[in-house]
C-alpha atoms as a PDB file:
ATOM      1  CA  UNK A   1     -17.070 -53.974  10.289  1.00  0.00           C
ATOM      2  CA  UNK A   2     -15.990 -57.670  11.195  1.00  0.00           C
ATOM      3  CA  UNK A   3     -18.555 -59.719  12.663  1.00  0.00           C
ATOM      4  CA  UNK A   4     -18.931 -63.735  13.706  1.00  0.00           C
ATOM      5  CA  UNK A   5     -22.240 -64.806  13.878  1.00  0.00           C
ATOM      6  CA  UNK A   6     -23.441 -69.241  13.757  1.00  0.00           C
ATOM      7  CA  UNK A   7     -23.445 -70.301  10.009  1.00  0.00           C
ATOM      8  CA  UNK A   8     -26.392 -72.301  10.404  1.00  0.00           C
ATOM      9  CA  UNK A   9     -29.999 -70.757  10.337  1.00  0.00           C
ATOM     10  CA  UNK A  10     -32.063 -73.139  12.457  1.00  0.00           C
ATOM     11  CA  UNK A  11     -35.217 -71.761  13.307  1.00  0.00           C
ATOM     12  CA  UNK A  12     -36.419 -71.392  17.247  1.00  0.00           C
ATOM     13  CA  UNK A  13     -39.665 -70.266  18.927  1.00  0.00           C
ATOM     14  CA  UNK A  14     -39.214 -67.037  20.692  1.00  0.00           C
ATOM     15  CA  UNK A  15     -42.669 -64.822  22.063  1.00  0.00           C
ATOM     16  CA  UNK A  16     -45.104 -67.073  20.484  1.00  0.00           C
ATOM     17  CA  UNK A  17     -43.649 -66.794  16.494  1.00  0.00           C
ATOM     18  CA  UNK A  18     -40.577 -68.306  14.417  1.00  0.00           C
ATOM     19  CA  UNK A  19     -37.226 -66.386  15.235  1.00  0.00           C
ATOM     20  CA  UNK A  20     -34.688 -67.073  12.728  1.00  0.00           C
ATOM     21  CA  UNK A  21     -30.996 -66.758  14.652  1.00  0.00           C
ATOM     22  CA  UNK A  22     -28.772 -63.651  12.564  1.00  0.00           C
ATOM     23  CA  UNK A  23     -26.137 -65.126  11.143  1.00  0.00           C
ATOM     24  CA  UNK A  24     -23.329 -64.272   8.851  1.00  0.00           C
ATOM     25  CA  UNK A  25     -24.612 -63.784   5.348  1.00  0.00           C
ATOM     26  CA  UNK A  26     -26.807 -61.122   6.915  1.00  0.00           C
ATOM     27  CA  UNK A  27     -24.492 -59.414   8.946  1.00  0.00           C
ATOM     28  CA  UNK A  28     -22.026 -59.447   5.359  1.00  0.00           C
ATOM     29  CA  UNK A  29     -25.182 -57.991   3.601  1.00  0.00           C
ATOM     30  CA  UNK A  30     -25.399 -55.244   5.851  1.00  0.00           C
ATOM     31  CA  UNK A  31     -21.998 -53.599   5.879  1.00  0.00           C
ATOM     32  CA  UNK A  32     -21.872 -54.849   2.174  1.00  0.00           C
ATOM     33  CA  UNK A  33     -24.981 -52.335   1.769  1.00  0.00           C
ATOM     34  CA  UNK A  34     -23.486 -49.435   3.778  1.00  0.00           C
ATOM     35  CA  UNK A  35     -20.202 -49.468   2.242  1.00  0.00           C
ATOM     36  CA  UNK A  36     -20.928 -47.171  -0.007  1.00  0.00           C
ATOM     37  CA  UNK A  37     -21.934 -44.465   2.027  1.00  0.00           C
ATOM     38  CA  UNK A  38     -19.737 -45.618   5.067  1.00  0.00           C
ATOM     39  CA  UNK A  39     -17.569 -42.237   5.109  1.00  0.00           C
ATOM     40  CA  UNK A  40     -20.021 -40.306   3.576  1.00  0.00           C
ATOM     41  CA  UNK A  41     -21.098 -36.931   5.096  1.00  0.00           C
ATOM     42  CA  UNK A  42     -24.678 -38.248   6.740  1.00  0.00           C
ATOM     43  CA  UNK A  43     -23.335 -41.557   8.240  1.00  0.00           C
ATOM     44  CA  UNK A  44     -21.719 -39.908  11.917  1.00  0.00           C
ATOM     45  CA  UNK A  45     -22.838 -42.526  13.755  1.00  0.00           C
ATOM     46  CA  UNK A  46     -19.858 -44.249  12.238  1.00  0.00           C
ATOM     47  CA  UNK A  47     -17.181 -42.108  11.552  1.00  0.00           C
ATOM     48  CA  UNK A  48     -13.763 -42.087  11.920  1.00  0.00           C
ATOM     49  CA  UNK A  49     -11.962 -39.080  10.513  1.00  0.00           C
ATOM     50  CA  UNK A  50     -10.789 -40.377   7.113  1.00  0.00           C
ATOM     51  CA  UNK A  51      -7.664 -38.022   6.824  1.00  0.00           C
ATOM     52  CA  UNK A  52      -6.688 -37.694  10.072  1.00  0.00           C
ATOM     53  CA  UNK A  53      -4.511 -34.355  10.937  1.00  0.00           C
ATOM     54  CA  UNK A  54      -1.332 -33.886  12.477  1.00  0.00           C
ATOM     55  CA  UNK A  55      -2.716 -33.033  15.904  1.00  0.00           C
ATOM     56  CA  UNK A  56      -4.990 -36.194  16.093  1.00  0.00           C
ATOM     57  CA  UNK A  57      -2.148 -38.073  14.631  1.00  0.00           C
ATOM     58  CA  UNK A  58       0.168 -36.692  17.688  1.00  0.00           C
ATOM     59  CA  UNK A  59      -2.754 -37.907  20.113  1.00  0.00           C
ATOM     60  CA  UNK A  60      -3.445 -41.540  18.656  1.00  0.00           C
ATOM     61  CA  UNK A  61       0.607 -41.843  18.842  1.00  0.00           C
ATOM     62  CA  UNK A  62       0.526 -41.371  22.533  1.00  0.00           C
ATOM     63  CA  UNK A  63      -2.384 -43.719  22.759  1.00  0.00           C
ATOM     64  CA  UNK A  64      -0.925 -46.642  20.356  1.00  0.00           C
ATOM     65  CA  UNK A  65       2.563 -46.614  22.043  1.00  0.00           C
ATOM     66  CA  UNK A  66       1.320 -47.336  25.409  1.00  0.00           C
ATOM     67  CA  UNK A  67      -1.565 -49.683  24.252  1.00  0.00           C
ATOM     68  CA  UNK A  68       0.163 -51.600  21.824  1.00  0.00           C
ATOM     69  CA  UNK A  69       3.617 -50.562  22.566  1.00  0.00           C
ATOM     70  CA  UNK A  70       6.298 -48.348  20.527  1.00  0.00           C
ATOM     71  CA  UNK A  71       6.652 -48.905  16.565  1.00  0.00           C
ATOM     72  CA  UNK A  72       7.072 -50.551  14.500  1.00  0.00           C
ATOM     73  CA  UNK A  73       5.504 -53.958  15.749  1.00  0.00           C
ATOM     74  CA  UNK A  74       3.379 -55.820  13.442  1.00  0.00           C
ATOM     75  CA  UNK A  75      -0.224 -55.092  14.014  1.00  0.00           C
ATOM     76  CA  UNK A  76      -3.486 -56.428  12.839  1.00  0.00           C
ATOM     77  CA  UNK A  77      -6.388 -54.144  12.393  1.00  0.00           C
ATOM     78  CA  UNK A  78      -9.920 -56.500  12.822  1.00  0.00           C
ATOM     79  CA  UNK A  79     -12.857 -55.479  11.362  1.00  0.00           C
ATOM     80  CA  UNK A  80     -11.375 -52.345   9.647  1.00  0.00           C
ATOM     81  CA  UNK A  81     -14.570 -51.084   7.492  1.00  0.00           C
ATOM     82  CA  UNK A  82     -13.109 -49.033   5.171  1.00  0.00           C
ATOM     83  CA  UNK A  83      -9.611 -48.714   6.034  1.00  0.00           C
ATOM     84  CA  UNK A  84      -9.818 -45.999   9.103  1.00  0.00           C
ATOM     85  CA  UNK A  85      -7.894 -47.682  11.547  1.00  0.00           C
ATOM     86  CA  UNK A  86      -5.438 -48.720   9.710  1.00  0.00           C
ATOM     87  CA  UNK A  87      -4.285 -45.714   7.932  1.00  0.00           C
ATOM     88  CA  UNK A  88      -3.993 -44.128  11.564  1.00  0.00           C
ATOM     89  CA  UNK A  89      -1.603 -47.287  12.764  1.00  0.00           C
ATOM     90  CA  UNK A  90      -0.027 -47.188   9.599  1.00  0.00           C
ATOM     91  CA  UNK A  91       0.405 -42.801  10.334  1.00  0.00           C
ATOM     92  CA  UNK A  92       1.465 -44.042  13.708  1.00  0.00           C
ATOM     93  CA  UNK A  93       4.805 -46.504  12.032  1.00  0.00           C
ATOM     94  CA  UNK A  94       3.217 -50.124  12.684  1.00  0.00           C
ATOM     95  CA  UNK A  95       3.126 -52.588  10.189  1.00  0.00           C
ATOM     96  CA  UNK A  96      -0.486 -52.968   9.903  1.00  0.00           C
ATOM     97  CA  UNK A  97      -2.374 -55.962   8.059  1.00  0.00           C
ATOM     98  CA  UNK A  98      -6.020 -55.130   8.256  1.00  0.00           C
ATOM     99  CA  UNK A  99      -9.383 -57.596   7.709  1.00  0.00           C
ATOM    100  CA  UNK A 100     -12.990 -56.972   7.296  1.00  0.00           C
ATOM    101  CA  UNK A 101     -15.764 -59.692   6.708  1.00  0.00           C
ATOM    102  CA  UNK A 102     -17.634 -57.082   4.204  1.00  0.00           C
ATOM    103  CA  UNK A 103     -15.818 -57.910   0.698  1.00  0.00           C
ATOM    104  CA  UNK A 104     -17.280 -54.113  -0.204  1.00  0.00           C
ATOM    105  CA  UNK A 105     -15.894 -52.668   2.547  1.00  0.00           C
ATOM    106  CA  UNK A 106     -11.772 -54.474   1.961  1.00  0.00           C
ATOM    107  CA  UNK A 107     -12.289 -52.652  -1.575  1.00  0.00           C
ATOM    108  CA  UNK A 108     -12.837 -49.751  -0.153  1.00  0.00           C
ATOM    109  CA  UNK A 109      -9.766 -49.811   2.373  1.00  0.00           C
ATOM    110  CA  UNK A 110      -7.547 -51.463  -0.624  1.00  0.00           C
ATOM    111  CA  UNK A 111      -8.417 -48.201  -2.817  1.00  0.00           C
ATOM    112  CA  UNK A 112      -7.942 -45.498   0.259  1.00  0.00           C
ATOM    113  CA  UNK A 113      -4.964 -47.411   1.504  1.00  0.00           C
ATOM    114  CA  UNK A 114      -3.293 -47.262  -2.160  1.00  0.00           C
ATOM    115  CA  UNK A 115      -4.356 -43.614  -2.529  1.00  0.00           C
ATOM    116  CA  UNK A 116      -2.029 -42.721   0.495  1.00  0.00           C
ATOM    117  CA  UNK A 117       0.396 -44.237  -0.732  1.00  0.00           C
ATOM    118  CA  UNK A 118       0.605 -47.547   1.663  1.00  0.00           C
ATOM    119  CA  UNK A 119       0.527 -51.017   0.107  1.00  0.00           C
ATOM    120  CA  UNK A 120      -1.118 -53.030   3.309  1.00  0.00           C
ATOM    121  CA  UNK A 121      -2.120 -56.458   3.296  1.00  0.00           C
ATOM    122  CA  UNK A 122      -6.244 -55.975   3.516  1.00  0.00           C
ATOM    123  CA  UNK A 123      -7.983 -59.070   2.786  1.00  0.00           C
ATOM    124  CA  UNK A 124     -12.447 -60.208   3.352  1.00  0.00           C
ATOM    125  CA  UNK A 125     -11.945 -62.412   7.224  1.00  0.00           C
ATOM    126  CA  UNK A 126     -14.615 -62.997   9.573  1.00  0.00           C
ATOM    127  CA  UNK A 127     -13.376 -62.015  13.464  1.00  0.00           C
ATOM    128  CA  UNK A 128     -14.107 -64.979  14.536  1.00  0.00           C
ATOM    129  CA  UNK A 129     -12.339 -67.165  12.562  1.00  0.00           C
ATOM    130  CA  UNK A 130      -9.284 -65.276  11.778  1.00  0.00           C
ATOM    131  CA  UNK A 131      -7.066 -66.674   8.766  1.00  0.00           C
ATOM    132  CA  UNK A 132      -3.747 -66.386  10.336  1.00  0.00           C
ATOM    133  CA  UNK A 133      -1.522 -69.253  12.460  1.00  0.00           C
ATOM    134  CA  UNK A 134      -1.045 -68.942  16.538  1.00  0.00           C
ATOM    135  CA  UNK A 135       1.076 -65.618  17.393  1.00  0.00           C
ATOM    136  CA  UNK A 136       1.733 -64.287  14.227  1.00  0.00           C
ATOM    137  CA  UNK A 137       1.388 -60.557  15.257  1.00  0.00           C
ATOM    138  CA  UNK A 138       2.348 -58.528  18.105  1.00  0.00           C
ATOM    139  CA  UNK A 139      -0.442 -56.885  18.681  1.00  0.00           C
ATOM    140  CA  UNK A 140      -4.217 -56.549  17.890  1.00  0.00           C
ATOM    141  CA  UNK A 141      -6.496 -53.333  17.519  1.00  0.00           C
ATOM    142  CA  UNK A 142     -10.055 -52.682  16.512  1.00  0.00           C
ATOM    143  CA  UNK A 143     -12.591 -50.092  16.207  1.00  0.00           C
ATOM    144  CA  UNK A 144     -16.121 -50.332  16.491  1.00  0.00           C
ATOM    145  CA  UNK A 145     -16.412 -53.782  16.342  1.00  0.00           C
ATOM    146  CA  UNK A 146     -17.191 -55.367  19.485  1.00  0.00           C
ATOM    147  CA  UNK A 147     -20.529 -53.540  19.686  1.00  0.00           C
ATOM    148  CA  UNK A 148     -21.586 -55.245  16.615  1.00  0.00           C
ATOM    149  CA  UNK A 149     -20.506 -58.706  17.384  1.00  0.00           C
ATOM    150  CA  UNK A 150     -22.805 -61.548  18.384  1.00  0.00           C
ATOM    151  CA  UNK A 151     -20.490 -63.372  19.828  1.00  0.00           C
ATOM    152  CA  UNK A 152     -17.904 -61.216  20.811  1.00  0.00           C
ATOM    153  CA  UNK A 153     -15.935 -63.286  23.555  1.00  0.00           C
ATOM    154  CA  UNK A 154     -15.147 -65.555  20.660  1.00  0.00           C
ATOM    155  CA  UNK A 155     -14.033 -62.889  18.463  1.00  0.00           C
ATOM    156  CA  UNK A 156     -11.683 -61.311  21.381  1.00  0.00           C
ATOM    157  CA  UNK A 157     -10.593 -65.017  21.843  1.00  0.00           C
ATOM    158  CA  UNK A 158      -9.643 -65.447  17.972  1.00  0.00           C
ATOM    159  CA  UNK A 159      -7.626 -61.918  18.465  1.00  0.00           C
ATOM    160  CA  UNK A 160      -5.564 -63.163  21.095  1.00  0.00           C
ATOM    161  CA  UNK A 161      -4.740 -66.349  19.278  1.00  0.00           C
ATOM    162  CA  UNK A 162      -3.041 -64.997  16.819  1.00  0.00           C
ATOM    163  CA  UNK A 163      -0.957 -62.389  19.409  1.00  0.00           C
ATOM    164  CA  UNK A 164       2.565 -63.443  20.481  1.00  0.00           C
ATOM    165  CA  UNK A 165       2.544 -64.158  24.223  1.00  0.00           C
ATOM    166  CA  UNK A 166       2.644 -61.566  26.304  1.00  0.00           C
ATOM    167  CA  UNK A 167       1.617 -58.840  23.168  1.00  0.00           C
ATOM    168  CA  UNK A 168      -1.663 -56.580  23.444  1.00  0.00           C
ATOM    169  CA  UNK A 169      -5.171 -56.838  22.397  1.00  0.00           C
ATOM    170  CA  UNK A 170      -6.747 -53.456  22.051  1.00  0.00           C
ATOM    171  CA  UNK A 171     -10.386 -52.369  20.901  1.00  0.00           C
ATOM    172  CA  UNK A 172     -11.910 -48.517  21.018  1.00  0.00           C
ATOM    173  CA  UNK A 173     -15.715 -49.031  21.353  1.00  0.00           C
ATOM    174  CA  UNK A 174     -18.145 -47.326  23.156  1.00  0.00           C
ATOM    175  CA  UNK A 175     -21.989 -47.391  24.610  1.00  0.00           C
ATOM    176  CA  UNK A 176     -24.277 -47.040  21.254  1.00  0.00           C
ATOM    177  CA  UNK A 177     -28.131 -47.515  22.051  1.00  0.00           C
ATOM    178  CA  UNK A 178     -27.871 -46.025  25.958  1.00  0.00           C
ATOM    179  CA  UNK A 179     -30.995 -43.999  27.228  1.00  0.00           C
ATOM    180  CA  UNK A 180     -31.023 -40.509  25.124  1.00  0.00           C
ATOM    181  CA  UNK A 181     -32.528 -37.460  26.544  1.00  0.00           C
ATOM    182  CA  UNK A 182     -35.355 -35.902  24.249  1.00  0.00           C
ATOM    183  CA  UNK A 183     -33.275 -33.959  22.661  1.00  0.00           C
ATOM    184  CA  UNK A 184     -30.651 -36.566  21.657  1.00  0.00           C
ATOM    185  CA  UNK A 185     -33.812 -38.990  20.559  1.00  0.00           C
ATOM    186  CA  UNK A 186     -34.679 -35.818  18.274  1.00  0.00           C
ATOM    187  CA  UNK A 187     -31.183 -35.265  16.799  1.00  0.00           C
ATOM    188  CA  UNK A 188     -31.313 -39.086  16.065  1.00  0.00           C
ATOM    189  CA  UNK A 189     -34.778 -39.171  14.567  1.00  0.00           C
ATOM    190  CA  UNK A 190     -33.550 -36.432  12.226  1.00  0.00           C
ATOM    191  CA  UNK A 191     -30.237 -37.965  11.531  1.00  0.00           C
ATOM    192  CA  UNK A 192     -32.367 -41.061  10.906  1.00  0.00           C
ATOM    193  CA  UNK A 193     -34.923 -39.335   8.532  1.00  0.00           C
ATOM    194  CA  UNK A 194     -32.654 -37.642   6.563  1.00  0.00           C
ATOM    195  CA  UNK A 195     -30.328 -41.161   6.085  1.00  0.00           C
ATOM    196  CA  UNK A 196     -33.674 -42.563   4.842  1.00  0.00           C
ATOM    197  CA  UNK A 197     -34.310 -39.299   2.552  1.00  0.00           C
ATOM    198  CA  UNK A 198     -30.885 -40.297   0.853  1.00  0.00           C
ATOM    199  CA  UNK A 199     -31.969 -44.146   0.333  1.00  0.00           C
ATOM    200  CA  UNK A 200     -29.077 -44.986   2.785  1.00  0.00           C
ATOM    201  CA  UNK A 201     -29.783 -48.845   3.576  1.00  0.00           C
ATOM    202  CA  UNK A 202     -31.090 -49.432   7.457  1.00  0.00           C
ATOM    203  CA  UNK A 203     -30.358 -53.594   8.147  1.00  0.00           C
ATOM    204  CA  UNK A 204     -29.901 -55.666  11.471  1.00  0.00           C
ATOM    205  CA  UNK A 205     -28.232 -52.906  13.486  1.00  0.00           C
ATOM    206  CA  UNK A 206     -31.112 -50.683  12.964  1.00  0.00           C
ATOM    207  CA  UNK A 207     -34.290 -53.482  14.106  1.00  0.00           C
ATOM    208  CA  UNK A 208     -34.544 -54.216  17.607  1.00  0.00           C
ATOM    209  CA  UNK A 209     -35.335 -57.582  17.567  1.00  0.00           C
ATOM    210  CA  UNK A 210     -31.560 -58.158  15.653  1.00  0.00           C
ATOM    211  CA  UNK A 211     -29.774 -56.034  17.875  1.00  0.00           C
ATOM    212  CA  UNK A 212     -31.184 -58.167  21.118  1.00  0.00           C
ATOM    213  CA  UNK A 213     -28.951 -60.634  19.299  1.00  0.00           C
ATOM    214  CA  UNK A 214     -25.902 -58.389  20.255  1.00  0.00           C
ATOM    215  CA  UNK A 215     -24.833 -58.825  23.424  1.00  0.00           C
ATOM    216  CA  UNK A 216     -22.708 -55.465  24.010  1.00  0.00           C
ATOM    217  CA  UNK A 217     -24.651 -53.555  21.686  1.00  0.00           C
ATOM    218  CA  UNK A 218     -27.162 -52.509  24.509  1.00  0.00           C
ATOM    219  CA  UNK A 219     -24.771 -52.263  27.664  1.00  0.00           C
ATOM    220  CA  UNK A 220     -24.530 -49.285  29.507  1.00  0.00           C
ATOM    221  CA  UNK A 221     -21.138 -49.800  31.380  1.00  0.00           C
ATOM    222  CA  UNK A 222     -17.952 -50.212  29.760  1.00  0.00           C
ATOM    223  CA  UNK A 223     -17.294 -52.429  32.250  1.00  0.00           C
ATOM    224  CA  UNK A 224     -19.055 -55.159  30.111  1.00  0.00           C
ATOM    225  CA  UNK A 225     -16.571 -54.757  27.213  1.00  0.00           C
ATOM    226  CA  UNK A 226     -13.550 -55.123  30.475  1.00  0.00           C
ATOM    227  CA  UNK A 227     -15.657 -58.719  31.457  1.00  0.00           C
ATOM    228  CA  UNK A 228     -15.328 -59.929  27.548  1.00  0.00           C
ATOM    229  CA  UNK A 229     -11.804 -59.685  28.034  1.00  0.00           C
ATOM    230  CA  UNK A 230     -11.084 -61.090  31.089  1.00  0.00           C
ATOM    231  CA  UNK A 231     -13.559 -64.491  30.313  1.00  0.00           C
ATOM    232  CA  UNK A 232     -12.045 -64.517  26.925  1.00  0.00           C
ATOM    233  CA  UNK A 233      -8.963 -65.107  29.270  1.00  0.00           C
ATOM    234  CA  UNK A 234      -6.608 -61.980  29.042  1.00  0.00           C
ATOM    235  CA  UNK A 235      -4.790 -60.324  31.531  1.00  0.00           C
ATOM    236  CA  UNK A 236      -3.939 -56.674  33.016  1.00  0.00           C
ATOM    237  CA  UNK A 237      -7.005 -55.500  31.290  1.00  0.00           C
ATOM    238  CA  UNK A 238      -7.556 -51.494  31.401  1.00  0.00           C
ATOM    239  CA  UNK A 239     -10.140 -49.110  30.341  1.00  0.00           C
ATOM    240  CA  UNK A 240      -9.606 -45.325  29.760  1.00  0.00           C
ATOM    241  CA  UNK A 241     -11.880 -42.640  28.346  1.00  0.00           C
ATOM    242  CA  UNK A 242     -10.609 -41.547  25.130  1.00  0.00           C
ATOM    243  CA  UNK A 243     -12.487 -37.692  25.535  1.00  0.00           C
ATOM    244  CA  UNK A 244      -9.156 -36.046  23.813  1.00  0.00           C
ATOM    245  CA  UNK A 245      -9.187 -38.444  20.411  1.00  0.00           C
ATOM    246  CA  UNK A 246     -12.916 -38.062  20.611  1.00  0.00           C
ATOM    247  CA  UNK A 247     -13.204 -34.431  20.787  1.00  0.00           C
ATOM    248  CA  UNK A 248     -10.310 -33.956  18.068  1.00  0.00           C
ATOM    249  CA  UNK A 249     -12.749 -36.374  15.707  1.00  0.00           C
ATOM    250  CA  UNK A 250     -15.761 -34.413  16.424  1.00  0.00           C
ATOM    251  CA  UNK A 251     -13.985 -31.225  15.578  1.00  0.00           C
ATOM    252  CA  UNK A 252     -13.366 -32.535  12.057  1.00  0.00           C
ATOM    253  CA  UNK A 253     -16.999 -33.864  11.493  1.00  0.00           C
ATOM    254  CA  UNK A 254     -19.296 -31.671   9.110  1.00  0.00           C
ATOM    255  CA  UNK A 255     -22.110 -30.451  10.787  1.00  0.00           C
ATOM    256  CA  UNK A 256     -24.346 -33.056   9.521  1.00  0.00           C
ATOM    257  CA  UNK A 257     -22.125 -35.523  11.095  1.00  0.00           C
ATOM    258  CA  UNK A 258     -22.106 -33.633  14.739  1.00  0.00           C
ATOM    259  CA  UNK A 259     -25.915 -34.558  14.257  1.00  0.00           C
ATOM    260  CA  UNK A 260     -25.939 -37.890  15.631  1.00  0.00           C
ATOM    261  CA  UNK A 261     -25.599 -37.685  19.655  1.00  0.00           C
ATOM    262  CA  UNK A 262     -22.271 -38.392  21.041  1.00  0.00           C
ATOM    263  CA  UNK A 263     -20.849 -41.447  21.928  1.00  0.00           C
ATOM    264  CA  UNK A 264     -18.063 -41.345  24.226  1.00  0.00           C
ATOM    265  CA  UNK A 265     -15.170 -43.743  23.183  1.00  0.00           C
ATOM    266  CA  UNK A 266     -13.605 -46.480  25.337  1.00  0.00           C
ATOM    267  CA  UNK A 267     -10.368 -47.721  25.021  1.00  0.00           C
ATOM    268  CA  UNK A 268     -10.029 -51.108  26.240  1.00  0.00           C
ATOM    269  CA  UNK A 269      -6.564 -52.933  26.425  1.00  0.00           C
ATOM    270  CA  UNK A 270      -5.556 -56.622  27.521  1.00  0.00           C
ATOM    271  CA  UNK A 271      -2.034 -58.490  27.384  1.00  0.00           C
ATOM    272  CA  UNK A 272      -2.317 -62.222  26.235  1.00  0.00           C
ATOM    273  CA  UNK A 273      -1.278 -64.507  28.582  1.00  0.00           C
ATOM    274  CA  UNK A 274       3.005 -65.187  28.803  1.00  0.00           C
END
């Protein structure tokens, strides 16, 4: 996924020991290193149905319109992994250009994108520093990206740069490290264990101390992702529960997949400024 983080790698003093700040070569490392296994049958925590079906096609539509507004309207997918997103805008009529700041990951949604048949403009951009001029799109949409983002009222602000007035920012996120139940810690330790088994790569999402560095990957209130918006100075911004598109996902999942514990997606939607 697409994620800004401070190019430079000063060194501070945090509890007593040297703390270097994450920055961007790791965070490109990361999803570099997961890449690979990114739609793979073990990796739930992540996925997004890679074929989707009619029925969730039908759903998203509904969604999309009123989010982003009817088709076609020239879209740009941020942080787009492996090409999920945008084969489901592309399903939905838009005229999607997508960008991920893992090089592996744009290869990825080049050869998926091609294999359906679509010939999208995918290219390796950080979120927050997007390579496109002021209001070049009509809309923006992400997935699973926010969460990630160590600075992610910058990367929200960069998305509604390059929106025409008045056009929609839209992100589908939800609450990743809340407090689990021990039965949800359980299915996660297993999940965990048997990524491990695999060799599967764990990196800065997976050690505490990085993920402190994340600002709305430990928030318990969607509200928080609502806030982003608002400081990162949209307007009319909305949040709905997105337990239809979820449950139609989940349905799809192997059961390996439906290991991980659920994580309820957010939809949250904000019109740039006129």
């Amino acid at each position: 996924m697409t994620t800004h983080a401070p190019s430079s790698r000063s060194k501070v003093e945090r509890s007593g020991g040297a703390f270097t700040p994450l920055d961007l070569s790791e965070i490109r490392s990361y999803w570099d290193g997961v890449a690979t296994f990114y739609d793979g049958d073990l990796d739930g925590r992540y996925h997004v149905v890679a074929l989707p079906h009619p029925g969730l096609i039908r759903a998203w539509q509904l969604v999309l319109a009123r989010s982003l507004g009817p088709a076609p309207l020239r879209v740009l997918d941020v942080g787009t992994g492996t090409g999920n997103l945008a084969l489901v805008l592309a399903a939905c009529g838009y005229d999607v250009t997508a960008v991920d700041t893992s090089q592996e990951m744009v290869v990825r949604a080049r050869n998926r994108t091609k294999a359906a048949g679509l010939d999208l403009d995918i290219r390796c951009a950080d979120a927050g520093e997007l390579p496109f001029d002021n209001e070049v799109f009509d809309a923006v949409a992400s997935r699973l990206v926010l969460w990630s983002q160590p600075e992610p009222e910058r990367a929200v602000t960069e998305m509604a740069r390059v929106v025409a007035r008045g056009g929609r920012v839209v992100t589908m996120d939800g609450l990743h490290h809340v407090p689990q139940c021990p039965l949800a810690r359980l299915r996660s330790a297993t999940a965990a264990l048997l990524m491990r088994a695999k060799g599967k790569q764990t990196g800065f999402l997976d050690r505490p101390e990085r993920m402190a560095e994340v600002p709305l990957g430990w928030v318990t209130d969607p509200t928080a992702y609502r806030n982003t918006f608002i400081r990162a100075g949209l307007e009319r911004v909305l949040i709905d529960r997105l337990d239809n598109i979820h449950a139609l996902e989940r349905s799809s999942m192997s059961l390996r997949r439906r290991l991980w514990p659920e994580t309820p997606l957010y939809l949250i939607e904000g019109t740039v400024p006129a």
